[in-house]
C-alpha atoms as a PDB file:
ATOM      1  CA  UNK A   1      63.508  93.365  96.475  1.00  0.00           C
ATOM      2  CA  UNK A   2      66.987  93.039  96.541  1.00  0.00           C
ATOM      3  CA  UNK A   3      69.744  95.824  97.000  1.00  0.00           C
ATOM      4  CA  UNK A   4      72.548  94.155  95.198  1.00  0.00           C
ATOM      5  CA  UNK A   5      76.067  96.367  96.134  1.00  0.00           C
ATOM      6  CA  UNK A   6      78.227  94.835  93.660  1.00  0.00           C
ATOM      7  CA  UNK A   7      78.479  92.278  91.148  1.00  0.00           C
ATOM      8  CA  UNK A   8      81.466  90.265  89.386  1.00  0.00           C
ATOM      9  CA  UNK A   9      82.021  87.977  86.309  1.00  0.00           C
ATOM     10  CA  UNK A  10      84.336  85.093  86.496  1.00  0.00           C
ATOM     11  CA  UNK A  11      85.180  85.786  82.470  1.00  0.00           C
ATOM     12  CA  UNK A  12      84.105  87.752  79.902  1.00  0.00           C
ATOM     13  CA  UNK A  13      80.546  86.707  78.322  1.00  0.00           C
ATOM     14  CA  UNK A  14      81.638  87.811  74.580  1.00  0.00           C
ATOM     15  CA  UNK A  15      84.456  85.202  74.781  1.00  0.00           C
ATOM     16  CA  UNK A  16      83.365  82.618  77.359  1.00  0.00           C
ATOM     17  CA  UNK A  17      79.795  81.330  77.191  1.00  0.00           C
ATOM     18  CA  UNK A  18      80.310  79.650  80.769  1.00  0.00           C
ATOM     19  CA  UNK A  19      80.561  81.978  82.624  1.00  0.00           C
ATOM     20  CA  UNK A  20      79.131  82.972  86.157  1.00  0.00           C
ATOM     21  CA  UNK A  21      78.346  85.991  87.969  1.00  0.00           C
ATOM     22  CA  UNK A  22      78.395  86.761  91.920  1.00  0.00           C
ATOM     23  CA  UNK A  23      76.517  88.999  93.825  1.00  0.00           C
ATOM     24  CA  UNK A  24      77.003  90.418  96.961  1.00  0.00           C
ATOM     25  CA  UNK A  25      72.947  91.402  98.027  1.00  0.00           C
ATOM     26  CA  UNK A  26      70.724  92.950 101.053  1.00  0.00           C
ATOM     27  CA  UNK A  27      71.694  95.700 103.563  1.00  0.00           C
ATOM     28  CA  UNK A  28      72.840  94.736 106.924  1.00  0.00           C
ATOM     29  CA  UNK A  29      73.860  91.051 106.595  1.00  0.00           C
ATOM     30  CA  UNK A  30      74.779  91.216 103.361  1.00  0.00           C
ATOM     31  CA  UNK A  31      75.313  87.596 101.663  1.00  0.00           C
ATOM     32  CA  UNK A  32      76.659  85.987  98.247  1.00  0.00           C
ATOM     33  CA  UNK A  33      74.452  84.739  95.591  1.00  0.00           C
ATOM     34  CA  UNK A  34      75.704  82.862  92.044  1.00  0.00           C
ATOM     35  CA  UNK A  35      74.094  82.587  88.771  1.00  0.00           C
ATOM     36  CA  UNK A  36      76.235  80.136  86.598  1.00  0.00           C
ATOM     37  CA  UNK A  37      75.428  80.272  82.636  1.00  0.00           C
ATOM     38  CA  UNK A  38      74.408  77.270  80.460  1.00  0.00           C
ATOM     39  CA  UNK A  39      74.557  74.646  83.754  1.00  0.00           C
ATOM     40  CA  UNK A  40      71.460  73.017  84.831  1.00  0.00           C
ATOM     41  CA  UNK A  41      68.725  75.035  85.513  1.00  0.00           C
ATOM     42  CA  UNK A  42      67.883  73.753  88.977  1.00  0.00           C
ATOM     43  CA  UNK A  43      71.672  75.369  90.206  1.00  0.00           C
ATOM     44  CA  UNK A  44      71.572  78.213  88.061  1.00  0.00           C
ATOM     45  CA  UNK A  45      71.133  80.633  90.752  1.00  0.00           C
ATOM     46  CA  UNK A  46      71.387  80.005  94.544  1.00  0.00           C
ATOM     47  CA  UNK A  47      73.051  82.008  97.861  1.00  0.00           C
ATOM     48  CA  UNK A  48      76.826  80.623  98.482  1.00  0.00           C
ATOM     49  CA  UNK A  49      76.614  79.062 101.847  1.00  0.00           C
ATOM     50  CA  UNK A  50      79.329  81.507 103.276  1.00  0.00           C
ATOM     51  CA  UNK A  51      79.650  81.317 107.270  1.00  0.00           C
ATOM     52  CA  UNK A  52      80.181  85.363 107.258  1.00  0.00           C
ATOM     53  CA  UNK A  53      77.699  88.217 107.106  1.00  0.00           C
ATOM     54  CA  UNK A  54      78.225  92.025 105.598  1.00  0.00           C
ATOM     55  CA  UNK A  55      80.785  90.923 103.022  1.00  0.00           C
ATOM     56  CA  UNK A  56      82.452  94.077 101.031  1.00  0.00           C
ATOM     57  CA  UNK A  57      84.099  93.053  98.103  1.00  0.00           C
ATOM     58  CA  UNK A  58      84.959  89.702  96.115  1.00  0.00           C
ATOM     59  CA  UNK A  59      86.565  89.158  92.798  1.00  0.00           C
ATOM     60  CA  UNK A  60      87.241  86.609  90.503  1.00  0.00           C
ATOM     61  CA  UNK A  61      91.262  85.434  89.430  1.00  0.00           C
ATOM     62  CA  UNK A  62      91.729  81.500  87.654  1.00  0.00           C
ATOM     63  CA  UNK A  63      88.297  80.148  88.268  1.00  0.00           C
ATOM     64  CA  UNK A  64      88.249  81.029  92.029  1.00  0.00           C
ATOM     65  CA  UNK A  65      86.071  83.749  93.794  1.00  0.00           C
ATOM     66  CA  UNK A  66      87.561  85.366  97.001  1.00  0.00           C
ATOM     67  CA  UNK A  67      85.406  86.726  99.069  1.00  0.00           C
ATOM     68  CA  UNK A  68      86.290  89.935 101.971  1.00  0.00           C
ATOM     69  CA  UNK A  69      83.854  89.460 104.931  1.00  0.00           C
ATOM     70  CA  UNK A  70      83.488  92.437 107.078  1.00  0.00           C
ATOM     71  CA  UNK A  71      85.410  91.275 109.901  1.00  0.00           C
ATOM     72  CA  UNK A  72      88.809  91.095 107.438  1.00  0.00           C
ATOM     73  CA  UNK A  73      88.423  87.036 106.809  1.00  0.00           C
ATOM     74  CA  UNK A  74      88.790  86.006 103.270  1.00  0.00           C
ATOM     75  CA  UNK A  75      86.872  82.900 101.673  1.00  0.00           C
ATOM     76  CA  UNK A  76      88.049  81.627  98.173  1.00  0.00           C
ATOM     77  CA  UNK A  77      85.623  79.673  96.573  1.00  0.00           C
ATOM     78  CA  UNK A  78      86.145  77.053  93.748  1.00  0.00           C
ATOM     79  CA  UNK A  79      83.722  77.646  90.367  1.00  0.00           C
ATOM     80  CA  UNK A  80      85.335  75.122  88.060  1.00  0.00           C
ATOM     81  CA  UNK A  81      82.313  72.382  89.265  1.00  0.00           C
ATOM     82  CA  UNK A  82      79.034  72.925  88.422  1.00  0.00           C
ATOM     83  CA  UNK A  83      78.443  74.052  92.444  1.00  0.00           C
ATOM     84  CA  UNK A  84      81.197  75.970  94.071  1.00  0.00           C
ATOM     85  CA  UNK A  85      83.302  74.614  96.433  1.00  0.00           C
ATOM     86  CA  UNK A  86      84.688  76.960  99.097  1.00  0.00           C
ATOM     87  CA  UNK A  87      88.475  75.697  99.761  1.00  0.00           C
ATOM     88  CA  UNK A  88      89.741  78.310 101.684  1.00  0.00           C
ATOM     89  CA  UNK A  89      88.708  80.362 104.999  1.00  0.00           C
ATOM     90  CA  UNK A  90      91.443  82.766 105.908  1.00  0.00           C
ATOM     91  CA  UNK A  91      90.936  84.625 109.411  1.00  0.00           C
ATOM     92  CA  UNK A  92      91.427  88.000 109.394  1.00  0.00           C
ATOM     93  CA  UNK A  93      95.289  88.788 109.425  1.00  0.00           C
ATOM     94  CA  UNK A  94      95.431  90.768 112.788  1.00  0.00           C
ATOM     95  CA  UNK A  95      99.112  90.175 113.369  1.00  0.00           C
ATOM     96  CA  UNK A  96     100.129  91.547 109.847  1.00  0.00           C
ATOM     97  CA  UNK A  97      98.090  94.493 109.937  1.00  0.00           C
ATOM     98  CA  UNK A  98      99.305  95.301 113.213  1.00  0.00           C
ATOM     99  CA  UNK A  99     102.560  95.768 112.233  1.00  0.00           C
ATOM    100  CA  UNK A 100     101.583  98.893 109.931  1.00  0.00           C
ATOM    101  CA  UNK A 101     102.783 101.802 111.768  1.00  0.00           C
ATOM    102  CA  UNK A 102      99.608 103.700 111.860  1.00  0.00           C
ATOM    103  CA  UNK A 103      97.937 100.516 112.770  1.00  0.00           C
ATOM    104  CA  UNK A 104      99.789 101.115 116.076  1.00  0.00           C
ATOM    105  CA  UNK A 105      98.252 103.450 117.774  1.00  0.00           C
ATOM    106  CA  UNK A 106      95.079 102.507 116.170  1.00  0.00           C
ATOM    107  CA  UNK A 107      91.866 103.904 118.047  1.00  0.00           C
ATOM    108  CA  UNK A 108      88.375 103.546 116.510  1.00  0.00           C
ATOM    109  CA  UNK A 109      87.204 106.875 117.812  1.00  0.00           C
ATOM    110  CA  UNK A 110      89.813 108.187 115.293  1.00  0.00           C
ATOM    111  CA  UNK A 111      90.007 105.772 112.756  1.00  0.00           C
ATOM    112  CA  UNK A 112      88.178 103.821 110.719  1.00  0.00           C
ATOM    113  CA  UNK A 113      89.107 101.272 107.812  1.00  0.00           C
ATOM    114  CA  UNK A 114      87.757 100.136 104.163  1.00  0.00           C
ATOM    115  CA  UNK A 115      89.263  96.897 102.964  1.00  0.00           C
ATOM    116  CA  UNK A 116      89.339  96.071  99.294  1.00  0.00           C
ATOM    117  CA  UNK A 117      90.686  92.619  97.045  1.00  0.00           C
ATOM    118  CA  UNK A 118      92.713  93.436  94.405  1.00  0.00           C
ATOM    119  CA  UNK A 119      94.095  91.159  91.990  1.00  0.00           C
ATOM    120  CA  UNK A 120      97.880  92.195  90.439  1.00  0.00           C
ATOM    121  CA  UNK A 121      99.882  90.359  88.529  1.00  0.00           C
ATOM    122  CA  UNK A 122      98.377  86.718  89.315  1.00  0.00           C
ATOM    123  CA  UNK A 123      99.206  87.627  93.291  1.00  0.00           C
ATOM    124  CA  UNK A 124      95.547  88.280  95.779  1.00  0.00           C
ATOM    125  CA  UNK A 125      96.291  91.793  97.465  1.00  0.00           C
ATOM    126  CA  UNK A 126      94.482  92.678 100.641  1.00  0.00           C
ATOM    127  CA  UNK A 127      94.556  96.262 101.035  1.00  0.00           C
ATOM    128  CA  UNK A 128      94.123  98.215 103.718  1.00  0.00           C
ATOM    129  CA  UNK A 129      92.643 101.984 103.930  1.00  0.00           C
ATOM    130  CA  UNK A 130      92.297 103.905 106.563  1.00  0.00           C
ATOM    131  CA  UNK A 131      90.496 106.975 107.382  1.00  0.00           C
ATOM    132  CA  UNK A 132      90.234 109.444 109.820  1.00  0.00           C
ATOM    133  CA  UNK A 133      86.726 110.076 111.147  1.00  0.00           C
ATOM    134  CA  UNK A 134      87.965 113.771 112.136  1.00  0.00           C
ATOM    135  CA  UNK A 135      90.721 115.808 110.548  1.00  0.00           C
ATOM    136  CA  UNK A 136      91.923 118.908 112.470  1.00  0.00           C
ATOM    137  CA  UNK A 137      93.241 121.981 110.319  1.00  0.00           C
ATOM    138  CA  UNK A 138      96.866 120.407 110.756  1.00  0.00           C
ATOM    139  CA  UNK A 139      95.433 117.597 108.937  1.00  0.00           C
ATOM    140  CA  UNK A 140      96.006 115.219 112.105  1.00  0.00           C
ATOM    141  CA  UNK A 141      92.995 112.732 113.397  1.00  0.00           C
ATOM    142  CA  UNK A 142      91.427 113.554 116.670  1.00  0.00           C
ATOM    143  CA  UNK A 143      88.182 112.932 118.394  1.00  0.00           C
ATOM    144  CA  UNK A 144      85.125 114.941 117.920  1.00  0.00           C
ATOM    145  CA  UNK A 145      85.270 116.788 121.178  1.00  0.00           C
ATOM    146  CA  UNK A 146      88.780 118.125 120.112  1.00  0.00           C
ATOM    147  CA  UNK A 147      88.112 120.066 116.972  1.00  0.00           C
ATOM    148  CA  UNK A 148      87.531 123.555 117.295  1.00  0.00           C
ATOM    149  CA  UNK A 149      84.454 125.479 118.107  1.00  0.00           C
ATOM    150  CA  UNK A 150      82.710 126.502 114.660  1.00  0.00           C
ATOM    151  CA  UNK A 151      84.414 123.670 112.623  1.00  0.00           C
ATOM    152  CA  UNK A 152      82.838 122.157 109.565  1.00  0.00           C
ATOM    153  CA  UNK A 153      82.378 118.348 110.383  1.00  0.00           C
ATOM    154  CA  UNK A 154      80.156 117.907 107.024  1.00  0.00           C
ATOM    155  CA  UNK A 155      82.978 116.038 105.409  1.00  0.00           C
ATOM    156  CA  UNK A 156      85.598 116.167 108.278  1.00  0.00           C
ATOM    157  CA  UNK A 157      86.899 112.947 107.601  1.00  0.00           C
ATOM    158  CA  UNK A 158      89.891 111.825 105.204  1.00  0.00           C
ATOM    159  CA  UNK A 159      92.025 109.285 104.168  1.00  0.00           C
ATOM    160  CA  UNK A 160      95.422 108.503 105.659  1.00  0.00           C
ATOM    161  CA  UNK A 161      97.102 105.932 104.810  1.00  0.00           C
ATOM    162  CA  UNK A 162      96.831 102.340 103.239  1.00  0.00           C
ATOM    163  CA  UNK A 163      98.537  98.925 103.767  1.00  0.00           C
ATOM    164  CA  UNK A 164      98.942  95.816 101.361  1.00  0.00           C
ATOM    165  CA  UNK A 165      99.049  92.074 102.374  1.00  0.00           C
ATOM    166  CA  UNK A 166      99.179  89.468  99.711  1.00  0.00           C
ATOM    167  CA  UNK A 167      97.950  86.017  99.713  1.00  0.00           C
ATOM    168  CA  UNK A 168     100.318  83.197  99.931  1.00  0.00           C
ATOM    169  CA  UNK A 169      97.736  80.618  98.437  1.00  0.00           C
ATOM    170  CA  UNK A 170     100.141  77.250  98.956  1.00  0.00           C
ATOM    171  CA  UNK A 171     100.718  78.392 103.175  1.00  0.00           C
ATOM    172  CA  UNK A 172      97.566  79.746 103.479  1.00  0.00           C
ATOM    173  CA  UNK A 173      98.016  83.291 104.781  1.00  0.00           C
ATOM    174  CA  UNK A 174      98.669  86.801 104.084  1.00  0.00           C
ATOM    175  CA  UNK A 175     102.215  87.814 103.516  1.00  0.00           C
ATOM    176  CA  UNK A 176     103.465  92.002 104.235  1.00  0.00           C
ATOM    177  CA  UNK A 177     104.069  93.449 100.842  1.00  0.00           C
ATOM    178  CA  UNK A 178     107.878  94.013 101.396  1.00  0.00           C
ATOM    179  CA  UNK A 179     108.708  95.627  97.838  1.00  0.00           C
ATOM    180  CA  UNK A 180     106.799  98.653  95.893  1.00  0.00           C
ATOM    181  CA  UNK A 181     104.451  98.048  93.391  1.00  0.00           C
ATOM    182  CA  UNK A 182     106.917  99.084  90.822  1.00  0.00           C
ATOM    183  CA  UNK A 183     105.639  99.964  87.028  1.00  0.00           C
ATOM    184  CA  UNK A 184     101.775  99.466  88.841  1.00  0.00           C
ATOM    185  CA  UNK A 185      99.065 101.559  90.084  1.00  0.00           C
ATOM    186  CA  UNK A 186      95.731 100.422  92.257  1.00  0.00           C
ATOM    187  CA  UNK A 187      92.559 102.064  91.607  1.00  0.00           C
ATOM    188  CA  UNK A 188      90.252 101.172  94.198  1.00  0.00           C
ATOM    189  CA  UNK A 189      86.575 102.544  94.991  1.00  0.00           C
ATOM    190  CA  UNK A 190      82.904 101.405  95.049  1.00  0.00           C
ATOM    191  CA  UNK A 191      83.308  99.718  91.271  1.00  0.00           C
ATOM    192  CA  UNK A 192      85.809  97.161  90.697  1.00  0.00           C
ATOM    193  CA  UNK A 193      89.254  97.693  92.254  1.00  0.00           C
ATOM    194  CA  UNK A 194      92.066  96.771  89.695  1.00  0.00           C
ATOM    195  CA  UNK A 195      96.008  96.811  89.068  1.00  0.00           C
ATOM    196  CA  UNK A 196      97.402  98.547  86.333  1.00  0.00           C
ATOM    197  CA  UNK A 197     100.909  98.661  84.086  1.00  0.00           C
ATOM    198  CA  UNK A 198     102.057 102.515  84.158  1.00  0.00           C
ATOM    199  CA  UNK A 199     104.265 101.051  81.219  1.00  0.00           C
ATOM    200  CA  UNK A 200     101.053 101.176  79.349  1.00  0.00           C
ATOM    201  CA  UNK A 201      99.342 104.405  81.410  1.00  0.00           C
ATOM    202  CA  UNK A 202     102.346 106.680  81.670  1.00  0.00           C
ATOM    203  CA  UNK A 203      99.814 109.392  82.846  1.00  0.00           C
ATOM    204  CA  UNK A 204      99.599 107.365  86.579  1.00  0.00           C
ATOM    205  CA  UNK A 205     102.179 107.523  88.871  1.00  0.00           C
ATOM    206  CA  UNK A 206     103.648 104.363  89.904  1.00  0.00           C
ATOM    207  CA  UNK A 207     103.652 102.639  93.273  1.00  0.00           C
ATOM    208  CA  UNK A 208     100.319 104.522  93.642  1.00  0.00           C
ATOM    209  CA  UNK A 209      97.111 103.643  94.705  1.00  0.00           C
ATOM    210  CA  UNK A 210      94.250 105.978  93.159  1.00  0.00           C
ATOM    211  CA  UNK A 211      90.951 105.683  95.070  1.00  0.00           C
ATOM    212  CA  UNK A 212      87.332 107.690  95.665  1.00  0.00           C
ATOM    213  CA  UNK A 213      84.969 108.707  98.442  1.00  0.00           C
ATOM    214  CA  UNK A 214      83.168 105.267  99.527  1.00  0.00           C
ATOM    215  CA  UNK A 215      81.676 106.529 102.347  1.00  0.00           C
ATOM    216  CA  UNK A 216      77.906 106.404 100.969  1.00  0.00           C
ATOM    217  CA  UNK A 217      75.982 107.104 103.989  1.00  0.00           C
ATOM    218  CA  UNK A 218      77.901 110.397 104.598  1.00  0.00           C
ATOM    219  CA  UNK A 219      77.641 111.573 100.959  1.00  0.00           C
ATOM    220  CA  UNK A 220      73.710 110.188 100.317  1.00  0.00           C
ATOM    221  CA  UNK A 221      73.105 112.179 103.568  1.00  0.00           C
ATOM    222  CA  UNK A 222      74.505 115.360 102.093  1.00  0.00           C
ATOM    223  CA  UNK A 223      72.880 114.719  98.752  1.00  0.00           C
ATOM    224  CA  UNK A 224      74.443 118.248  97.453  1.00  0.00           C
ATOM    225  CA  UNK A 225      77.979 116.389  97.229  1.00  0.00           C
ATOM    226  CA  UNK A 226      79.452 114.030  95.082  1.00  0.00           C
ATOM    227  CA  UNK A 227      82.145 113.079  98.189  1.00  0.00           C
ATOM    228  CA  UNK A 228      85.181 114.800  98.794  1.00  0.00           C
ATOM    229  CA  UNK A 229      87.736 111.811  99.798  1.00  0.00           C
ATOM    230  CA  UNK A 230      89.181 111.288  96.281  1.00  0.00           C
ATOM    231  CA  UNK A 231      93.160 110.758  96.338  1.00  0.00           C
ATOM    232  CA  UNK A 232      96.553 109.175  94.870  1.00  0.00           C
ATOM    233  CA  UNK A 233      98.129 107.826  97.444  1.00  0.00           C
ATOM    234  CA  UNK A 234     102.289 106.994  97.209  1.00  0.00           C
ATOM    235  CA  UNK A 235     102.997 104.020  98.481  1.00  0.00           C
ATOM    236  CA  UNK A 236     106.903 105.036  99.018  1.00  0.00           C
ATOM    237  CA  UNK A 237     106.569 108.561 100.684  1.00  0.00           C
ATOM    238  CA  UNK A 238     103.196 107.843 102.054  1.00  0.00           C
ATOM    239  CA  UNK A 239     101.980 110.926 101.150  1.00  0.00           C
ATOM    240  CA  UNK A 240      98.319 111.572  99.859  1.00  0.00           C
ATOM    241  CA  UNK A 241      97.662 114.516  97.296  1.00  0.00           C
ATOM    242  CA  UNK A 242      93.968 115.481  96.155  1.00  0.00           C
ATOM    243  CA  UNK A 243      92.819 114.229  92.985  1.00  0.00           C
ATOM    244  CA  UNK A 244      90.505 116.906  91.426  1.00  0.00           C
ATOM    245  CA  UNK A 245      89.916 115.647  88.087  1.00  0.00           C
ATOM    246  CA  UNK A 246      87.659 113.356  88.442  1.00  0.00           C
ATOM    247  CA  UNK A 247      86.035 113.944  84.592  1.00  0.00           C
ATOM    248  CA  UNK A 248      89.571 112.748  83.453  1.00  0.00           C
ATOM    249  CA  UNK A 249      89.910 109.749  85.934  1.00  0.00           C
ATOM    250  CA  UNK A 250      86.383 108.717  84.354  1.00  0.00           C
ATOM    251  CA  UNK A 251      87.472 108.502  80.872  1.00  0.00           C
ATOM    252  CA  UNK A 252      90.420 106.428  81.713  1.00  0.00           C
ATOM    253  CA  UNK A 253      89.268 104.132  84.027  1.00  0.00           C
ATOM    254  CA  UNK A 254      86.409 103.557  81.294  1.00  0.00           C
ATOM    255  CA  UNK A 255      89.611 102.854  78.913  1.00  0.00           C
ATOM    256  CA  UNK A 256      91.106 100.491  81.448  1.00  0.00           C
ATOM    257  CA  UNK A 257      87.779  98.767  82.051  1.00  0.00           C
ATOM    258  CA  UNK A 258      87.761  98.390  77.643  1.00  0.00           C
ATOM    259  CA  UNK A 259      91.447  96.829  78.126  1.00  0.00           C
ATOM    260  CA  UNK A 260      90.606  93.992  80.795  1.00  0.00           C
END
């Protein structure tokens, strides 16, 4: 049986009757599967022949899929044949995430990172979270030998910071998001990441990225949690605060999902 982590729709069903949907399925090499609607029945469903493993996240934007492999490359993927064409393999951006300052001291017994594909304003964001495995009282990351004697690593960890990239298509690489997300706000999680007007949501804070606990293993394991790592992040100050009402971020990011 299949474990299918996420699924995405290149258009809306009620309004497009060709439509396709992409899967990313299985647990430790996770691949890409397709099911394209009214085509022949013979390529209605089939695995994308992707040369990555453990994928973790792809969305759709003007009849391309873009794919996020594990190791930070990027496929895109063509779906306006009737079998998708990949066009685009993009390496992982190593030099441009290096040059985020907490990328430079970066150590993965501290740290560790989610990466997400967001789509704002027709532009391909890469963004970048990171986490730290073990946060001390002063709310700095150490290693696990450092905390204190007696201290609670159920949930020690906690999220830091975040970085954006976005995709220059026509040169083929990712580009360091120079200017704020101004009148926007990112939510990002285990569902469908998305970019949002504040002009219409004046309850978010701009140049803001809203996310959740995605650290399933940890939470699944302590099954008496819901996860703890929920946040709005300011992209200016670079300051995190706690988001605690989760009920209310619910009902609105239901309302956003109505509005796509």
């Amino acid at each position: 049986m299949w474990h299918i982590a996420k699924a995405v729709l290149s258009s809306d069903p009620t309004r497009d009757n060709n439509f396709a949907v992409v899967v990313i399925y299985d647990f430790l090499e996770s691949k890409l599967a397709f099911y394209k609607h009214g085509e022949d029945s013979r390529i209605r469903s089939t695995d994308l022949d992707g040369v990555h493993r453990e994928y973790c996240d792809v969305i759709f934007h003007s009849e391309q899929l873009f794919a996020l492999a594990g190791d930070g490359s990027v496929e895109v993927w063509e779906f306006n044949k009737s079998f998708p064409i990949k066009t685009i393999d993009l390496p992982q951006p190593f030099a441009e995430i290096e040059k985020a300052d907490i990328m430079q001291n970066f150590s993965i017994y501290k740290y560790s990172t989610q990466n997400y594909l967001v789509e704002s304003l027709g532009e391909i964001l890469y963004v970048g979270r990171v986490i730290g495995n073990f946060i001390n009282h002063e709310g700095i990351a150490v290693v696990q030998e450092d905390l204190p004697e007696g201290f609670d690593v159920v949930f020690p960890y906690r999220t830091l910071r975040f970085y954006i990239l976005k995709l220059n298509i026509t040169g083929k690489k990712w580009e360091k998001v120079e200017s704020s997300l101004r009148n926007r706000a990112l939510f990002l999680g285990g569902n469908q990441s998305m970019s949002v007007s504040t002009r219409d949501f004046p309850e978010l804070e701009e140049n803001s990225i809203y996310f959740t606990d995605v650290r399933w293993r940890d939470i699944n394991f302590h099954f008496d949690c819901d996860g703890h790592d929920n946040g709005v992040y300011n992209i200016g100050n670079k300051v995190v605060k706690p988001f605690d009402q989760l009920d209310k971020w619910e009902n609105l990011y239901t309302t956003l999902l109505d509005c796509s």
